[in-house]
N, C-alpha and C. Protein backbone atom coordinates (compact mmCIF):
# COMPACT_ATOMS: atom_id res chain seq x y z
N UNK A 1 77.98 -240.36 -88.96
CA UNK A 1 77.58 -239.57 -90.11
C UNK A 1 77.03 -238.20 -89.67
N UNK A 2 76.29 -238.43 -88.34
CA UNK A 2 75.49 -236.77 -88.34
C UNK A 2 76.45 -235.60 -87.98
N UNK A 3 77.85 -236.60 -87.01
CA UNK A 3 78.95 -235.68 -86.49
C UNK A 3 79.30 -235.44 -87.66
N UNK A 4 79.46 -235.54 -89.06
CA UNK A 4 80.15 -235.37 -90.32
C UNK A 4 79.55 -234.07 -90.74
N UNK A 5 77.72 -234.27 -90.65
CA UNK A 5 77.17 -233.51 -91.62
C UNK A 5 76.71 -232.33 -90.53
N UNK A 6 76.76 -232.47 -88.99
CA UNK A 6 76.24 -231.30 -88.10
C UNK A 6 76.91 -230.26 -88.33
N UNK A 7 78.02 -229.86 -89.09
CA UNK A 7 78.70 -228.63 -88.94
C UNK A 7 78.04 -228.16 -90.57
N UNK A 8 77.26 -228.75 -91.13
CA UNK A 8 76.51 -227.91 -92.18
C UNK A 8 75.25 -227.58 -91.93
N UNK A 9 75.28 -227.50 -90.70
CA UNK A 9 73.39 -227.79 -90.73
C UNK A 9 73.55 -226.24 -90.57
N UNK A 10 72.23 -225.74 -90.68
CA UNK A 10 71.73 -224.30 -90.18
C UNK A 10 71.40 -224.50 -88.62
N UNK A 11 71.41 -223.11 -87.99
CA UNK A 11 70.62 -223.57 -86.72
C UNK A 11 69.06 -222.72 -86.97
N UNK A 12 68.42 -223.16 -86.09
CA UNK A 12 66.59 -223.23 -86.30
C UNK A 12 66.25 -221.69 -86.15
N UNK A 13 65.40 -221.13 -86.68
CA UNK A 13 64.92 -219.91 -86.67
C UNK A 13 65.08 -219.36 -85.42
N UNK A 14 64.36 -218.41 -84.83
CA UNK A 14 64.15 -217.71 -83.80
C UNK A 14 62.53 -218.21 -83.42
N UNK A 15 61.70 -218.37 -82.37
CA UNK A 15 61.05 -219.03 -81.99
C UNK A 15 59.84 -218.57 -82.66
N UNK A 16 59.96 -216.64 -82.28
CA UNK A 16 58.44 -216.26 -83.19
C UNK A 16 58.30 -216.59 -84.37
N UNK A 17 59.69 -217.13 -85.32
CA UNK A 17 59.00 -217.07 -86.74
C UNK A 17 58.62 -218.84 -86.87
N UNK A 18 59.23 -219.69 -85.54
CA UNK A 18 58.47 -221.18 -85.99
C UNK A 18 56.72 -220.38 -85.17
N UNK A 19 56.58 -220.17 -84.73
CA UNK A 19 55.05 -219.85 -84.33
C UNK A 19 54.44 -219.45 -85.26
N UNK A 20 54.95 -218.76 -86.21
CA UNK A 20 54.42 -217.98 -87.72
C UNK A 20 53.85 -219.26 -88.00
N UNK A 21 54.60 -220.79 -88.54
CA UNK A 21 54.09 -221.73 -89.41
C UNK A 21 53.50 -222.55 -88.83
N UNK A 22 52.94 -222.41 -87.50
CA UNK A 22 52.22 -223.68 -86.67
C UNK A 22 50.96 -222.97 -86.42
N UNK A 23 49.95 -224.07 -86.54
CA UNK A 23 48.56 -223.95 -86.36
C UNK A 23 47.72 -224.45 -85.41
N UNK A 24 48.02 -223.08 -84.39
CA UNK A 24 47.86 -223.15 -82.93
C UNK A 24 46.50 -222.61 -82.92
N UNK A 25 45.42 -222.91 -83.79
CA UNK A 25 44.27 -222.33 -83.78
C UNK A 25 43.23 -223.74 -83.17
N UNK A 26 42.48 -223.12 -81.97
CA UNK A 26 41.46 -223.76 -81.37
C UNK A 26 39.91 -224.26 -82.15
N UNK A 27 39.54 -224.93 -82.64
CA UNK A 27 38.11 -225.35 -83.48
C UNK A 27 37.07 -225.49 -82.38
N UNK A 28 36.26 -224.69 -82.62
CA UNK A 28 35.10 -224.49 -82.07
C UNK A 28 33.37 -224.20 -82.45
N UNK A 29 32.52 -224.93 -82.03
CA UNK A 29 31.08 -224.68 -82.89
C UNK A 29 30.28 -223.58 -82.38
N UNK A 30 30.05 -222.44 -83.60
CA UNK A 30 29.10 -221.67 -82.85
C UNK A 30 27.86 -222.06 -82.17
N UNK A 31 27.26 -222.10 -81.26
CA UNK A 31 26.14 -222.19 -80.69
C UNK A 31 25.14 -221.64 -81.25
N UNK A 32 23.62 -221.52 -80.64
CA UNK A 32 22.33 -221.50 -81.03
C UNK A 32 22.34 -220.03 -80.75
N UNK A 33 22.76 -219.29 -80.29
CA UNK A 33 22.79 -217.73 -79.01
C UNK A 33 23.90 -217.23 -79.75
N UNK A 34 24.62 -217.29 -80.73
CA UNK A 34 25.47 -216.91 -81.45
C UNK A 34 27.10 -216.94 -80.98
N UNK A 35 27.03 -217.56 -80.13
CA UNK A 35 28.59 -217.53 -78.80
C UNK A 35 29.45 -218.96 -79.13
N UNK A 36 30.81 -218.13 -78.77
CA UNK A 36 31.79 -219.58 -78.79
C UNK A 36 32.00 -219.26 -77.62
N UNK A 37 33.08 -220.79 -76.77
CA UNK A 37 33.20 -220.61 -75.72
C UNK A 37 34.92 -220.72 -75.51
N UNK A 38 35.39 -220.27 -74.78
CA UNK A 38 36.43 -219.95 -74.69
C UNK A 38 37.46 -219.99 -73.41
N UNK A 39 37.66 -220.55 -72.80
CA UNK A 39 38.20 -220.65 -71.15
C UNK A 39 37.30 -220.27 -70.58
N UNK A 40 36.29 -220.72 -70.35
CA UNK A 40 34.82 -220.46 -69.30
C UNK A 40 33.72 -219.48 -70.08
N UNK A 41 34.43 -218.42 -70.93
CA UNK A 41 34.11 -217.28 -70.85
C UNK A 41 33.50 -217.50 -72.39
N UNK A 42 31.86 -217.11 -72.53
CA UNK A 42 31.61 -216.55 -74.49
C UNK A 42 31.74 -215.53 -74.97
N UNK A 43 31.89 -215.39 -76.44
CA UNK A 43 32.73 -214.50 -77.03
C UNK A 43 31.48 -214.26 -78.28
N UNK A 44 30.62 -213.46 -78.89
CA UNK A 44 29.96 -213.03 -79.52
C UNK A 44 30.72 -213.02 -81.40
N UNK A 45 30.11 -213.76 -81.74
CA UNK A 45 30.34 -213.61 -83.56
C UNK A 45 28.99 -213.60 -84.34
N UNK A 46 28.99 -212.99 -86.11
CA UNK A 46 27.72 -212.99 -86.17
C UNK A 46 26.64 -214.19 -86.33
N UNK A 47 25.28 -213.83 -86.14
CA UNK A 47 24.87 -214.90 -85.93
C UNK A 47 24.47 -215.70 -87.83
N UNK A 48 25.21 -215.06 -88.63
CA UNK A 48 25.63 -216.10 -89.71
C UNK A 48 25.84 -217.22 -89.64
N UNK A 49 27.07 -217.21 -88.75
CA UNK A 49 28.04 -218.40 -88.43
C UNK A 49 27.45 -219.19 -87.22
N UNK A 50 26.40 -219.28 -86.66
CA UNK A 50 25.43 -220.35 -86.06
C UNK A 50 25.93 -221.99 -86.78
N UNK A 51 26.38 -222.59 -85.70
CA UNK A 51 26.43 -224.30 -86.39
C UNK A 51 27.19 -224.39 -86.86
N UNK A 52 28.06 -223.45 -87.46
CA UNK A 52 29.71 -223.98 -88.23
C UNK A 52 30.77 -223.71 -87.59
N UNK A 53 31.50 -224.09 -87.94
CA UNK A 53 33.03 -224.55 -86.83
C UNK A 53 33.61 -223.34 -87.36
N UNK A 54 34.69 -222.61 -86.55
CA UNK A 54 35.40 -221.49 -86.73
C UNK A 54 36.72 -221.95 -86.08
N UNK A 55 37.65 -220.96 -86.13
CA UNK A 55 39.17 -221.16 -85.67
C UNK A 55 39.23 -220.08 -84.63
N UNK A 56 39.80 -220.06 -83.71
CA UNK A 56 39.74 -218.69 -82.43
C UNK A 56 41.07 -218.90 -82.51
N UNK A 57 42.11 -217.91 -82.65
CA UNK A 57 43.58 -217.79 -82.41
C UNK A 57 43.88 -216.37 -81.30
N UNK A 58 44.27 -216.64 -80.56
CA UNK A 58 44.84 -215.67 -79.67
C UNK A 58 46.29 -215.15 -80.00
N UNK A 59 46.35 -214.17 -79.42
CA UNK A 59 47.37 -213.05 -79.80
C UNK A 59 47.46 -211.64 -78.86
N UNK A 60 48.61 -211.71 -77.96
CA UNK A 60 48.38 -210.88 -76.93
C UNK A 60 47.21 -211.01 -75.94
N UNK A 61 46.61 -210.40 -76.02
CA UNK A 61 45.35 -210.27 -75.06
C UNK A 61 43.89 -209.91 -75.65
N UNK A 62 44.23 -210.23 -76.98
CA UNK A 62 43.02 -210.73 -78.11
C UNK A 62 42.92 -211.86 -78.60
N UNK A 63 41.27 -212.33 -78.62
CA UNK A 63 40.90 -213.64 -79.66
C UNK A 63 40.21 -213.06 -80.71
N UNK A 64 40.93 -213.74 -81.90
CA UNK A 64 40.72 -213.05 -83.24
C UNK A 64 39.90 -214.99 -83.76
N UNK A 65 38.81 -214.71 -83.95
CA UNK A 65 37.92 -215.56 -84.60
C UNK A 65 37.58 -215.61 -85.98
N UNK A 66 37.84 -216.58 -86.24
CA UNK A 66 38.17 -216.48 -88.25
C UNK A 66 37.24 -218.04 -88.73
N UNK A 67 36.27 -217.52 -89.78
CA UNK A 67 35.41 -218.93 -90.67
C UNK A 67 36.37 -219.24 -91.62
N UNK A 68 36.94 -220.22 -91.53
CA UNK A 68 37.74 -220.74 -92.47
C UNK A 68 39.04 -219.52 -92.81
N UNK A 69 39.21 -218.69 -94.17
CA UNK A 69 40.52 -217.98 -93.58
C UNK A 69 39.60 -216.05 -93.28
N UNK A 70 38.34 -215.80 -92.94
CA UNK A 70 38.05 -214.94 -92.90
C UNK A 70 37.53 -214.78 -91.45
N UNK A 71 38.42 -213.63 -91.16
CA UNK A 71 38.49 -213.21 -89.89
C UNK A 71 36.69 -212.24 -89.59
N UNK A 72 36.30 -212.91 -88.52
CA UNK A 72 34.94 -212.54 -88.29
C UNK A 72 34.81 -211.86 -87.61
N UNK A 73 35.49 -211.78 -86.26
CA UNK A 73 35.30 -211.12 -84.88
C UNK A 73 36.88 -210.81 -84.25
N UNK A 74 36.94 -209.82 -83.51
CA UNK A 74 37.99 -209.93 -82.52
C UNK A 74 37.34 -208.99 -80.96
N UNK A 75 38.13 -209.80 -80.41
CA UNK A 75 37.41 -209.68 -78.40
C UNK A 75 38.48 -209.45 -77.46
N UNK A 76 38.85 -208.15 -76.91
CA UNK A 76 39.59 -208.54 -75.92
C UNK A 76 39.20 -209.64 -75.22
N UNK A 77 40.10 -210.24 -74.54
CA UNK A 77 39.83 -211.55 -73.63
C UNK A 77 39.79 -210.62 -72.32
N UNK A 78 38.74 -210.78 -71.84
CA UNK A 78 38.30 -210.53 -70.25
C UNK A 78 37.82 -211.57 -69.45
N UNK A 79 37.57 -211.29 -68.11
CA UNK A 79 37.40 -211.93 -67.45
C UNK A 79 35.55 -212.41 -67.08
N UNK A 80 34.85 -211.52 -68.11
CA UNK A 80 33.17 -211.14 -68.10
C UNK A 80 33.01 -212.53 -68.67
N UNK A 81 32.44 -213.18 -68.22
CA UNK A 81 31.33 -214.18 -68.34
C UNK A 81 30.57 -214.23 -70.02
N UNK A 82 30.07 -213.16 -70.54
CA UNK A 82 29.70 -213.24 -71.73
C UNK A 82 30.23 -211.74 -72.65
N UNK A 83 30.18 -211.70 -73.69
CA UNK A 83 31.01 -211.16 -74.21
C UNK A 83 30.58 -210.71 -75.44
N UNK A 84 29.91 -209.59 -76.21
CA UNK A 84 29.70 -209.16 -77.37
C UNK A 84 29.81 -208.39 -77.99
N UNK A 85 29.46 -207.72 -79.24
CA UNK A 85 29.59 -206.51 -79.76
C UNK A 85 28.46 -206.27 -80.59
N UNK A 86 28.14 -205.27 -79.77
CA UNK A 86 26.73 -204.72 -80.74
C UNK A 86 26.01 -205.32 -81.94
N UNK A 87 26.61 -205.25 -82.74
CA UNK A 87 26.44 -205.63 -84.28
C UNK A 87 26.17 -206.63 -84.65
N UNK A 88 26.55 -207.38 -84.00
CA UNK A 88 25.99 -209.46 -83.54
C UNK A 88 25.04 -209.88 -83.42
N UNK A 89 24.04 -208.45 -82.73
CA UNK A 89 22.94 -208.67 -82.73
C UNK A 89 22.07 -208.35 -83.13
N UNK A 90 22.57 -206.89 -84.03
CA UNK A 90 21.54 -206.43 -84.76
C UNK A 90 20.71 -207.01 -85.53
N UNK A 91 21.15 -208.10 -86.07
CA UNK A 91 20.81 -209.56 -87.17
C UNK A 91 19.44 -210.45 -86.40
N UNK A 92 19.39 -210.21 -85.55
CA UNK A 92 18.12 -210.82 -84.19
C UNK A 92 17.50 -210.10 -84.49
C-alpha cells in the first residue's frame, strides 16, 4: 500500500522551517542573585523574574530568554563566567 500511495506524498520541508515548529527551548529557574545558568556560564534577567521558570532559546551566538511568551533578556553567549546588563540591577 505505501509503494501505491509514496508517489503522492510531498517531500518534507527544508530543515530551517521544521526548526520553526519545534520547541527547542531549555526551562530554567531564576535564582536568588537574579541569574540563570547556562553551559557553566550565568546570564543576568530582571530581578522580577526571581523563582519562576523561563525558556532560554539560542540563536546564532545569542540566548534570548523569554517568561512564558515575553522575551525578557538577550546575552551574547560568552565565555565570562557571569554575565549581565546594567538594568538588572538597577531594581537592587
Amino acid at each position: 500500500m505505501f509503494q501505491k500511495e509514496k508517489e503522492y506524498l510531498s517531500p518534507l520541508p527544508n530543515i530551517n522551517i521544521i526548526e520553526l515548529y519545534l520547541d527547542n527551548s531549555i526551562k530554567v529557574k531564576v535564582q536568588k542573585d537574579s541569574l540563570v545558568y547556562f553551559k557553566g556560564n550565568k546570564y543576568s534577567v530582571p530581578p522580577e523574574y526571581i523563582g519562576k521558570i523561563v525558556n532560554l532559546k539560542i540563536n546564532e551566538n545569542y540566548l534570548y530568554i523569554y517568561y512564558i511568551t515575553e522575551l525578557i533578556a538577550v546575552h551574547e553567549i560568552t565565555g565570562k563566567k557571569v554575565n549581565y546588563l546594567s538594568n538588572h540591577y538597577m531594581a537592587f
